[in-house]
N, C-alpha and C. Protein backbone atom coordinates (compact mmCIF):
# COMPACT_ATOMS: atom_id res chain seq x y z
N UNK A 1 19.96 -8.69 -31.14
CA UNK A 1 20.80 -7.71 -31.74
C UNK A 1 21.33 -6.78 -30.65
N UNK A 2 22.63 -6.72 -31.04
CA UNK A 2 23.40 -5.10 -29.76
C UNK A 2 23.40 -4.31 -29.93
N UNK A 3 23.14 -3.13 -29.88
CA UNK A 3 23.67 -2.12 -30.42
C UNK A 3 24.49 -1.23 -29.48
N UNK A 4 25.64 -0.89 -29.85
CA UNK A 4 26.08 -0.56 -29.02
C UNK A 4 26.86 -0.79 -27.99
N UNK A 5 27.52 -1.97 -28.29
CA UNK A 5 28.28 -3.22 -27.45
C UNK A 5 29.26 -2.80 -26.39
N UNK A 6 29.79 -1.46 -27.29
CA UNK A 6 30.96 -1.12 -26.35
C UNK A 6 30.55 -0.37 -24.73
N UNK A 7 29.39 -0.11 -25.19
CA UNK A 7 28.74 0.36 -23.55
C UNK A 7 27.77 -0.43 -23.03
N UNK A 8 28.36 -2.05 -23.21
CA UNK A 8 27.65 -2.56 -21.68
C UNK A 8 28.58 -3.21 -21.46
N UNK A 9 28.11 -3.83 -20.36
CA UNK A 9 28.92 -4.37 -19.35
C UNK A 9 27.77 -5.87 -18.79
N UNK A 10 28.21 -7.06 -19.66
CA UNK A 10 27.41 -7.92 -19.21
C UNK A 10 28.14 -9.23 -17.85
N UNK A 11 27.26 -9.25 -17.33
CA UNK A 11 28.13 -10.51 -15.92
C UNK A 11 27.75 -11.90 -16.50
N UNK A 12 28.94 -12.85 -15.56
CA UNK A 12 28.42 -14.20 -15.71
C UNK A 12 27.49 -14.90 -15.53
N UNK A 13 27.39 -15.80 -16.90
CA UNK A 13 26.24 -16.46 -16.44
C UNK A 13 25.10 -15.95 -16.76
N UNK A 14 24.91 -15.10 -18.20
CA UNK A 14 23.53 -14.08 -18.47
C UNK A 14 23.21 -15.24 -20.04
N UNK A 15 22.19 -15.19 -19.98
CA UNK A 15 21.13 -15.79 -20.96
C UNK A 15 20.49 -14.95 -21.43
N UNK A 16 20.81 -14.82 -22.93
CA UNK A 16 20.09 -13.35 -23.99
C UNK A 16 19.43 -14.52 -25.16
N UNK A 17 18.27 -14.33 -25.11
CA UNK A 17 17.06 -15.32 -25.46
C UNK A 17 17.27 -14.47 -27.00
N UNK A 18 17.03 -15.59 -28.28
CA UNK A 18 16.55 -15.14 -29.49
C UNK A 18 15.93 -14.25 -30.17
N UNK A 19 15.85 -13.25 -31.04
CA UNK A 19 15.29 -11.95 -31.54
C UNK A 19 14.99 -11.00 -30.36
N UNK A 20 16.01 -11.01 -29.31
CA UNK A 20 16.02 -9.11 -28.31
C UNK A 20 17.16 -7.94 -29.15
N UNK A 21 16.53 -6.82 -28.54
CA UNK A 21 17.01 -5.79 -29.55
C UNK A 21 17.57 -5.49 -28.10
N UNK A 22 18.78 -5.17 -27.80
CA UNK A 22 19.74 -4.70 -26.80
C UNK A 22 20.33 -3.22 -27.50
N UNK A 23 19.49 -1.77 -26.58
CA UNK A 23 20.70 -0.55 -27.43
C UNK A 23 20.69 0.09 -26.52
N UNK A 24 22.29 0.04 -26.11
CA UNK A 24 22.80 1.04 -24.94
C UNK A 24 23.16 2.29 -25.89
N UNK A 25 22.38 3.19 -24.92
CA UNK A 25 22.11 5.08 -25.58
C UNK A 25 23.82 5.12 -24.77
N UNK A 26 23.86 6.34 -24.63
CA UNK A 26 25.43 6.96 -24.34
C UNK A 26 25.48 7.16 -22.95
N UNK A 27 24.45 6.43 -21.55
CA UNK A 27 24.68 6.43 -20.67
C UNK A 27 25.04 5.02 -20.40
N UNK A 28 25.20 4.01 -20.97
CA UNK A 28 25.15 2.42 -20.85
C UNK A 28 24.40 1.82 -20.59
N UNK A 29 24.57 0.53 -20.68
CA UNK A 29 23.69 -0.69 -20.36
C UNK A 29 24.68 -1.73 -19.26
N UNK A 30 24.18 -1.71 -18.21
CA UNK A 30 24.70 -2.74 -17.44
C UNK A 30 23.74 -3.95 -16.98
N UNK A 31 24.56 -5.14 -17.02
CA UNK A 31 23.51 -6.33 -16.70
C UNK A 31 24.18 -6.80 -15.77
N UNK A 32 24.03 -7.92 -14.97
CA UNK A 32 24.62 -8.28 -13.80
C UNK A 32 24.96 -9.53 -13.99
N UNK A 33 25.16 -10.63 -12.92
CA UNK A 33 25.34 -11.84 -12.99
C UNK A 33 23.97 -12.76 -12.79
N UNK A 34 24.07 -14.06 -13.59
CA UNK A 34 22.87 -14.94 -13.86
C UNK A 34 21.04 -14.48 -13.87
N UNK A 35 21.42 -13.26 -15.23
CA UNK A 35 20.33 -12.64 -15.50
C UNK A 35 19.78 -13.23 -16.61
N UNK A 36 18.47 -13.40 -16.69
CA UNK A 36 17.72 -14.01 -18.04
C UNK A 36 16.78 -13.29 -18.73
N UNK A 37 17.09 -12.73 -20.10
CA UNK A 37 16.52 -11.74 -20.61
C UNK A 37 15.58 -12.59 -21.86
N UNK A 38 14.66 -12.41 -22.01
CA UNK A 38 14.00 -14.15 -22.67
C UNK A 38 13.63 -13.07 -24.14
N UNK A 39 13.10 -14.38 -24.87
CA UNK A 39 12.83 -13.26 -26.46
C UNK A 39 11.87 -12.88 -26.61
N UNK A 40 12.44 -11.83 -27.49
CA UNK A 40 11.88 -10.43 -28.14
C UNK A 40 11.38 -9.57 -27.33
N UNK A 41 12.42 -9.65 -26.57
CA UNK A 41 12.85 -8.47 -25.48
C UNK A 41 13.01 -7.22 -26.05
N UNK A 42 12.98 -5.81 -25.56
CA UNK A 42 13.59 -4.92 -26.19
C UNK A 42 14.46 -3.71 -25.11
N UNK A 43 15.28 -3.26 -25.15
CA UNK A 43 15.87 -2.19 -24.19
C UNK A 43 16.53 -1.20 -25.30
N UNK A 44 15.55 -0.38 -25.14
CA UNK A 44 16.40 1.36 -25.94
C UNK A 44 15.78 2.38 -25.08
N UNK A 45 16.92 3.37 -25.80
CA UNK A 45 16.82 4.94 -25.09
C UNK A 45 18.37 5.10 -24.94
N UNK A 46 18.00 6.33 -24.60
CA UNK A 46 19.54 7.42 -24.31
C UNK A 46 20.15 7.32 -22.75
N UNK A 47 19.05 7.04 -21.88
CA UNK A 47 19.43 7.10 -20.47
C UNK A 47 20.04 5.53 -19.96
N UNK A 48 20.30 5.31 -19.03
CA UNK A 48 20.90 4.41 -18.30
C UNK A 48 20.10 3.60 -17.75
N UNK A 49 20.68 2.01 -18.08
CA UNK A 49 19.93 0.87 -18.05
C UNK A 49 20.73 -0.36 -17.28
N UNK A 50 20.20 -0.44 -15.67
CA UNK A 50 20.75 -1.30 -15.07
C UNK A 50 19.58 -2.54 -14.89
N UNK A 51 20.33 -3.48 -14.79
CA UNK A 51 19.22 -4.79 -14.54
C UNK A 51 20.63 -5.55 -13.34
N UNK A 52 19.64 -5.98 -12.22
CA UNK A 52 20.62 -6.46 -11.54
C UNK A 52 21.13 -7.76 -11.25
N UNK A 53 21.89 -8.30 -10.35
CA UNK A 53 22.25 -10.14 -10.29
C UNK A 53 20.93 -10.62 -10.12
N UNK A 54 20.65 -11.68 -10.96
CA UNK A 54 19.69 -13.41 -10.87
C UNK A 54 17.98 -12.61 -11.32
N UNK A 55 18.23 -11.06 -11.98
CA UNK A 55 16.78 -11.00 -12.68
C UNK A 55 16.64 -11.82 -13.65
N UNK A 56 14.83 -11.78 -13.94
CA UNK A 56 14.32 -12.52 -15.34
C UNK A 56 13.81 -10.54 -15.64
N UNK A 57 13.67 -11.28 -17.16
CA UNK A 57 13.04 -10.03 -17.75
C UNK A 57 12.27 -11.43 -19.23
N UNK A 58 10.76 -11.41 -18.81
CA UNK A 58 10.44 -12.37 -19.34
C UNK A 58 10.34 -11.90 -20.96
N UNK A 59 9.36 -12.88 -21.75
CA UNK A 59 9.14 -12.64 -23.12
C UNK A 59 8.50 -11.57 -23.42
N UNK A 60 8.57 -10.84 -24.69
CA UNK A 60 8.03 -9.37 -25.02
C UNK A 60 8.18 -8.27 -24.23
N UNK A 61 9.23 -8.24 -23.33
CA UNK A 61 9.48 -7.33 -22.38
C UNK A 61 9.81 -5.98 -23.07
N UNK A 62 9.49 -4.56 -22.78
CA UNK A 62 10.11 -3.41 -23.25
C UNK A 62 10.33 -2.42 -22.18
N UNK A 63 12.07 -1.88 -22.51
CA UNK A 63 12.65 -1.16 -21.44
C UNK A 63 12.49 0.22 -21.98
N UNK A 64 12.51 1.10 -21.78
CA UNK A 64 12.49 2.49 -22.54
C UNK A 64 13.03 3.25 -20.98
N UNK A 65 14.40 4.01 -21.83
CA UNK A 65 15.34 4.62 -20.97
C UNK A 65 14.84 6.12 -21.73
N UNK A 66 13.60 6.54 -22.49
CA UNK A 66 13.83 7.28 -23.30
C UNK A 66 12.35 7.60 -23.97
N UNK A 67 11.36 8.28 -23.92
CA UNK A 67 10.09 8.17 -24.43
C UNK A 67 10.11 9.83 -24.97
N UNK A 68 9.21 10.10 -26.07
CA UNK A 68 8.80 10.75 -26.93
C UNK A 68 7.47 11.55 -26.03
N UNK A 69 7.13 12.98 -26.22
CA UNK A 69 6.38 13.42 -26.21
C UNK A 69 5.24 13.35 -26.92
N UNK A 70 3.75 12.93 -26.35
CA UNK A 70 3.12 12.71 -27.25
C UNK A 70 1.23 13.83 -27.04
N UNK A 71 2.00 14.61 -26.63
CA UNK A 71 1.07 15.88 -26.55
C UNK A 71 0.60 16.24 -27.84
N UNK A 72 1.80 16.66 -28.80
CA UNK A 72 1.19 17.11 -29.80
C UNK A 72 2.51 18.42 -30.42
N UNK A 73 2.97 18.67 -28.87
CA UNK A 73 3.45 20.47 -29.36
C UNK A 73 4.85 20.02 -29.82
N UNK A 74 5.07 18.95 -30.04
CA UNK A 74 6.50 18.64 -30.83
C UNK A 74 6.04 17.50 -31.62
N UNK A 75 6.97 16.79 -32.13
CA UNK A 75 7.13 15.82 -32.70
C UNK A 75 7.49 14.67 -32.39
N UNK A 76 7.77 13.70 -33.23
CA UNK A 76 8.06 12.51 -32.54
C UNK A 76 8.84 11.52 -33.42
N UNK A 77 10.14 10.77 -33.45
CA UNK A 77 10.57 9.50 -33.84
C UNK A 77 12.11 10.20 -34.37
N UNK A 78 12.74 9.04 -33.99
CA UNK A 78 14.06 9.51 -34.40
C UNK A 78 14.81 10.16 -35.56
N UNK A 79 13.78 9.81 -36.80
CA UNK A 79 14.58 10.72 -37.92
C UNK A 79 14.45 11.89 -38.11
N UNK A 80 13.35 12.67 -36.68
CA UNK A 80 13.22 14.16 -36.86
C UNK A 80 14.45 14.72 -36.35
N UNK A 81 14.64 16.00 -36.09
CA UNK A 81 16.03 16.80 -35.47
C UNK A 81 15.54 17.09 -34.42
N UNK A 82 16.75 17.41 -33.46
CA UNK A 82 16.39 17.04 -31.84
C UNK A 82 16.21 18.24 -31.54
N UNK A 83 15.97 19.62 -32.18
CA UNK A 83 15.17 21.05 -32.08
C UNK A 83 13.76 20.78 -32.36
N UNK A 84 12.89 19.88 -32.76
CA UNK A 84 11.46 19.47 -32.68
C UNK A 84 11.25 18.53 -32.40
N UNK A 85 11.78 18.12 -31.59
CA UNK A 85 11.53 16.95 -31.06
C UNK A 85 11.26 17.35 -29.37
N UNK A 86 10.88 16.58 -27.98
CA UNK A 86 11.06 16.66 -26.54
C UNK A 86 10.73 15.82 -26.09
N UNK A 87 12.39 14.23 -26.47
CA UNK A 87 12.17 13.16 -25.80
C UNK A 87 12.48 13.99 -24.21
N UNK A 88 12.13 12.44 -23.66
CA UNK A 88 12.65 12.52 -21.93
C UNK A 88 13.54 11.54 -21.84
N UNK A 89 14.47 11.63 -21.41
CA UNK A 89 15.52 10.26 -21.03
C UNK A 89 15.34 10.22 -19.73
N UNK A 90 15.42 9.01 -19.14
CA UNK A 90 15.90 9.01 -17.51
C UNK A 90 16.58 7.41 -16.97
N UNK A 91 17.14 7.15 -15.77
CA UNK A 91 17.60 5.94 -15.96
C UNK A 91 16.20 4.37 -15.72
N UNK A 92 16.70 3.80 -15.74
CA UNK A 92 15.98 2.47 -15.39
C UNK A 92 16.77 1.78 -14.95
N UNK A 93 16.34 0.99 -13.96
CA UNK A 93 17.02 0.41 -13.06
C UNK A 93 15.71 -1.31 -12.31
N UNK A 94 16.90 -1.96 -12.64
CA UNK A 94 15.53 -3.87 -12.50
C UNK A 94 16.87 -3.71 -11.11
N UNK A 95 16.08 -4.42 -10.23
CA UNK A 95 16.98 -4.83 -9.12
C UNK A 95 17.14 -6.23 -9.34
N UNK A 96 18.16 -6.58 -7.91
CA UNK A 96 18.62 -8.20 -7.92
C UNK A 96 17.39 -8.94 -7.88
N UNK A 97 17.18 -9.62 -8.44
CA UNK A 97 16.23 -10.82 -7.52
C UNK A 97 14.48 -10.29 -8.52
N UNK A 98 14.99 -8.93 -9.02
CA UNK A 98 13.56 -8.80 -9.61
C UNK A 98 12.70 -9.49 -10.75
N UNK A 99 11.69 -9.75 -10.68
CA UNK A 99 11.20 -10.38 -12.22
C UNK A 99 10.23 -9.71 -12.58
N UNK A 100 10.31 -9.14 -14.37
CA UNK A 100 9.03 -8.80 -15.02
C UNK A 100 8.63 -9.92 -16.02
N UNK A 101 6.88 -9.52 -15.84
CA UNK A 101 5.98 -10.94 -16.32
C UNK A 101 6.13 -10.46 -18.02
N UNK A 102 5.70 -11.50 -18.35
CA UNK A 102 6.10 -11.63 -20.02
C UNK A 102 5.01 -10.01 -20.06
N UNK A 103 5.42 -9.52 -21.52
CA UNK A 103 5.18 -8.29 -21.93
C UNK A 103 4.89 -6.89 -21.31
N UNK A 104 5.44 -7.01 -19.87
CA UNK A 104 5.71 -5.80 -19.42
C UNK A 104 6.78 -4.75 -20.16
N UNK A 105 6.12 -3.76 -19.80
CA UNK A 105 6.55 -2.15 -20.37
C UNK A 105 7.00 -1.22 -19.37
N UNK A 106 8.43 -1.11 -19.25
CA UNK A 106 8.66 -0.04 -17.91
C UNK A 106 9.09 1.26 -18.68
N UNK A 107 8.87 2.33 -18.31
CA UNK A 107 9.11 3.59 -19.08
C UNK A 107 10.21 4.30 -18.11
N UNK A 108 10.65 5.59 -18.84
CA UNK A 108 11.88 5.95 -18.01
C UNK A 108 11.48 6.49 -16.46
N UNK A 109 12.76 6.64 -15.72
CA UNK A 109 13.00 7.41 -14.45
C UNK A 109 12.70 6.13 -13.72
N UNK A 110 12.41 4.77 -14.14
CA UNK A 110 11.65 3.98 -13.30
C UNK A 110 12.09 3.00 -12.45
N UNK A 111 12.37 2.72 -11.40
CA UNK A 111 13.39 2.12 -10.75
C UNK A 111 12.30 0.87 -9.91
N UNK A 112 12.90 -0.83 -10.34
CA UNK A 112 12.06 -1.89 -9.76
C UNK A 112 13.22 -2.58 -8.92
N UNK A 113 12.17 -2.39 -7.94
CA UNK A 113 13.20 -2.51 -6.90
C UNK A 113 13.90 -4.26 -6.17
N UNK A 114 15.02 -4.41 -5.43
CA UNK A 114 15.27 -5.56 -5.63
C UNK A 114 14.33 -6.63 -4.85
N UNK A 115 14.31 -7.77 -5.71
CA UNK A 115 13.07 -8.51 -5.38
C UNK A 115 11.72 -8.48 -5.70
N UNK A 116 11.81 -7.48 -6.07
CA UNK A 116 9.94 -7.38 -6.38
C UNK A 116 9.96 -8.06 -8.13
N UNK A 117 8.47 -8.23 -8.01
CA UNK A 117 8.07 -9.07 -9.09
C UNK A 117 6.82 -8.05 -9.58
N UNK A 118 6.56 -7.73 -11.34
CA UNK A 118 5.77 -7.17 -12.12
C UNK A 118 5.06 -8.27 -12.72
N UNK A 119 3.92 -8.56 -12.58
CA UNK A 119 3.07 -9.45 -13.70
C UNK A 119 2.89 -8.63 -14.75
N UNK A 120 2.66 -10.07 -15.67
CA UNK A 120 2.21 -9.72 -17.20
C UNK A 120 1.37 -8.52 -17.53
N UNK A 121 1.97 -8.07 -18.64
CA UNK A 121 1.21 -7.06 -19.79
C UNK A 121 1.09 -5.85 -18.37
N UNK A 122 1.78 -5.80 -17.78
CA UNK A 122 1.62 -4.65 -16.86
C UNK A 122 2.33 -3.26 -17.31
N UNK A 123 2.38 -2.24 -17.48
CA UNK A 123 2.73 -1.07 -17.68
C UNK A 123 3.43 0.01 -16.25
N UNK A 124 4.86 -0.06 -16.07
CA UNK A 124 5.27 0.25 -14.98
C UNK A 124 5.97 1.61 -15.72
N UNK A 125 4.76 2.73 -14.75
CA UNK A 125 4.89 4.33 -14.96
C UNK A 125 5.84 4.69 -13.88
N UNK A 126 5.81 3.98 -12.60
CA UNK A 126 6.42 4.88 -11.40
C UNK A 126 7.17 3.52 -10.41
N UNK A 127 7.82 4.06 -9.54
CA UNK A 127 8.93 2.40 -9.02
C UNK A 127 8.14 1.96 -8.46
N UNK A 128 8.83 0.84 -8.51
CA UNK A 128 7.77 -0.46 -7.39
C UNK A 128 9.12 -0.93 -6.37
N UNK A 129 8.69 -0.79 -5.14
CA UNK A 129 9.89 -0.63 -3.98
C UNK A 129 10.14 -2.51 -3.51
N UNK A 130 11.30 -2.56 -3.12
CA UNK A 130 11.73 -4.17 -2.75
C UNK A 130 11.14 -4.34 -2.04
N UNK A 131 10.54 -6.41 -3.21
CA UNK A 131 9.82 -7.68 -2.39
C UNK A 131 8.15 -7.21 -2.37
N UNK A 132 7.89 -6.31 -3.26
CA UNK A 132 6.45 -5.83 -3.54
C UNK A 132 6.46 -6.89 -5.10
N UNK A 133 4.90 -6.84 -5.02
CA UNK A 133 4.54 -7.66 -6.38
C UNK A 133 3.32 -6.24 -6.72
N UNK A 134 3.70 -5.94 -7.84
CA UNK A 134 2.90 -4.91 -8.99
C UNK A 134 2.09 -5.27 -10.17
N UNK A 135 1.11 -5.31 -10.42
CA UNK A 135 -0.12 -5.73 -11.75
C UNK A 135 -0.46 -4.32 -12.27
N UNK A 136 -0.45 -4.78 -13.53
CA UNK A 136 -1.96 -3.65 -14.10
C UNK A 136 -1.16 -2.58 -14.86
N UNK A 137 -2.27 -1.90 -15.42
CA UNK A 137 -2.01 -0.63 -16.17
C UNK A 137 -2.79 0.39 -16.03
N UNK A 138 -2.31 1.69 -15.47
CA UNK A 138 -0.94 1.25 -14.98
C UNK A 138 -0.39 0.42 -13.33
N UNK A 139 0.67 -0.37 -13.46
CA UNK A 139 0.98 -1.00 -12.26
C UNK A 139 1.01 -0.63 -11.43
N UNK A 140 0.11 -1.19 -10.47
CA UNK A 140 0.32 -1.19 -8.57
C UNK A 140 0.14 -2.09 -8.20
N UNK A 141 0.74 -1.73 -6.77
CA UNK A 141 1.24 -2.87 -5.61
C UNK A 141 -0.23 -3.83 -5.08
N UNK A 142 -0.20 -5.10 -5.14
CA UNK A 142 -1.20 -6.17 -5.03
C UNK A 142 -0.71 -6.97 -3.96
N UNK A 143 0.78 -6.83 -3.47
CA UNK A 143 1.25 -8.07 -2.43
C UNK A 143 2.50 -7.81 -1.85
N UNK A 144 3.39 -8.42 -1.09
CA UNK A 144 4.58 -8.51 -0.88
C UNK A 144 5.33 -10.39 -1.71
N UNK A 145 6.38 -10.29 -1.82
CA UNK A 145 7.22 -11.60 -2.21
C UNK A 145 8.02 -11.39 -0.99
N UNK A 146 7.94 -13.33 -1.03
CA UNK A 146 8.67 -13.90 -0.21
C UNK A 146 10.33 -13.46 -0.24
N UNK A 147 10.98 -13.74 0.96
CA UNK A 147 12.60 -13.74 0.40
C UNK A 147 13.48 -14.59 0.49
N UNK A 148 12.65 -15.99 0.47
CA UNK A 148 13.14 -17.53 0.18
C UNK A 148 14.70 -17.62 -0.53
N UNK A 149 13.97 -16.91 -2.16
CA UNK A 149 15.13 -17.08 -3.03
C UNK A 149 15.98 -16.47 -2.44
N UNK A 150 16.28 -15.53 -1.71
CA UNK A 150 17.68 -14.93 -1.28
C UNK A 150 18.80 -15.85 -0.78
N UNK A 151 18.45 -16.81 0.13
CA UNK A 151 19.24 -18.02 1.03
C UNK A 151 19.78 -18.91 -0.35
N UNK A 152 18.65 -19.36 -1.48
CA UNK A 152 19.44 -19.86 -2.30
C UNK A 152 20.09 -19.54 -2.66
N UNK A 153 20.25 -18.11 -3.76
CA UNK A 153 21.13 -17.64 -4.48
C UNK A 153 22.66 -17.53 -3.03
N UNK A 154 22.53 -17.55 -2.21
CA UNK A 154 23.62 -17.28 -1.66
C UNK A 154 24.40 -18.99 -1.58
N UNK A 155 23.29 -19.88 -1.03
CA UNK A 155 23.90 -21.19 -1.36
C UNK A 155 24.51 -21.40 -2.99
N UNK A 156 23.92 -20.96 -3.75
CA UNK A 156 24.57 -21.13 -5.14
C UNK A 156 25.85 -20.67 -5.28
N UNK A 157 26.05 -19.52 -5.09
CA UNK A 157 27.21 -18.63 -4.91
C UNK A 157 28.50 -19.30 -4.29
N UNK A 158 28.06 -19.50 -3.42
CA UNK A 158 28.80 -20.39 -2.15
C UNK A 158 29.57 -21.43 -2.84
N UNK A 159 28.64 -22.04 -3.52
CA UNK A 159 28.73 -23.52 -4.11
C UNK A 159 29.71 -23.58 -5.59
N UNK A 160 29.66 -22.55 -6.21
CA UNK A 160 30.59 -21.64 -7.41
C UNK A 160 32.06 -21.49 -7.06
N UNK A 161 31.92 -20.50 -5.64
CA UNK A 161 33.37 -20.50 -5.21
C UNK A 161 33.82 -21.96 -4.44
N UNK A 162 33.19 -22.66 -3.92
CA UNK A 162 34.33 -24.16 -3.71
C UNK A 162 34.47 -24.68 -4.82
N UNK A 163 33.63 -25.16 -6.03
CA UNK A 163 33.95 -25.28 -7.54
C UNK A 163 35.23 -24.92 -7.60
N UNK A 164 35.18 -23.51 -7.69
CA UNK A 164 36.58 -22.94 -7.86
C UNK A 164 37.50 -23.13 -7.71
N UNK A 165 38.01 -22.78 -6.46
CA UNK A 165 39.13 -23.61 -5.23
C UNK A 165 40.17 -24.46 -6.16
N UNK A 166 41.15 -24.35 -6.64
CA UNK A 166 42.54 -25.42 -7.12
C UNK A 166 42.24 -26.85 -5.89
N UNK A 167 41.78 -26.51 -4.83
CA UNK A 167 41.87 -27.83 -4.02
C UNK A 167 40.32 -28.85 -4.35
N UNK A 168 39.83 -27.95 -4.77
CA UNK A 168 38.38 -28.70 -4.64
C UNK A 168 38.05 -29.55 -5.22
């Protein structure tokens, strides 16, 4: 499901897997080129939601551009009025090349950086910086990733534009 269609901006070549809830808040949703968002995905909130060229965002994934206070001294869920309420919006941002493991949870302000990889059921509170690999709840850094895939995706690319070419 979209919500909100008129504020994203999706690239070629993106794969939107069965029952994901897609809702760009009023800062947008941008996706990039040959991104794979697998099902029952979810991305909401008010803040700004970039995912970049050749991410996965595996199964049960949840993006939150947008979380609820849950102290106590307000309230909470959208059908209250936004005088008792004290969401937080902030942006989110998946880099190129990044992958999260099936049922990861990234919350706002949170920026994954390009290349790095989140394993499963991990809970990402704070960024994880490019070609780092992140576990756990909440997630931290366990490794570096290779940058193999980079040379491909550029051979792919490569290989798209002679496709192209009227002569080719």
């Amino acid at each position: 499901m979209l919500l909100a269609p008129h504020r994203m901006r999706i690239g070629d070549h993106v794969r939107i897997d069965a029952f994901c809830v897609l809702s760009a808040g009023e800062a947008g949703l941008t996706i990039g080129r040959n991104v794979h968002i697998s099902a029952m995905t979810t991305i909401l909130g008010h803040g700004r939601v970039e995912i970049g060229d050749f991410a996965t965002i595996s199964v049960r994934c949840a993006l939150f551009s947008s979380t609820d206070d849950y102290s106590g001294a307000s309230m909470t869920n959208p059908t209250i009025p936004a005088e008792y309420r004290r969401s937080t919006d902030g942006p989110v941002r998946i880099g190129a090349h990044a992958i999260l493991g099936s049922g990861c949870v990234v919350l706002p302000d949170v920026e994954i950086g390009e290349s790095a990889a989140v394993g499963a059921l991990s809970l990402v509170k704070s960024d994880v910086p490019a070609f780092k690999i992140a576990v756990g709840t909440p997630a931290r850094i366990i490794g570096d990733r290779s940058a193999e895939h980079r040379g491909m995706a550029e051979r792919l690319l490569g290989q798209e534009a002679v496709a192209r070419r009227p002569d080719a």
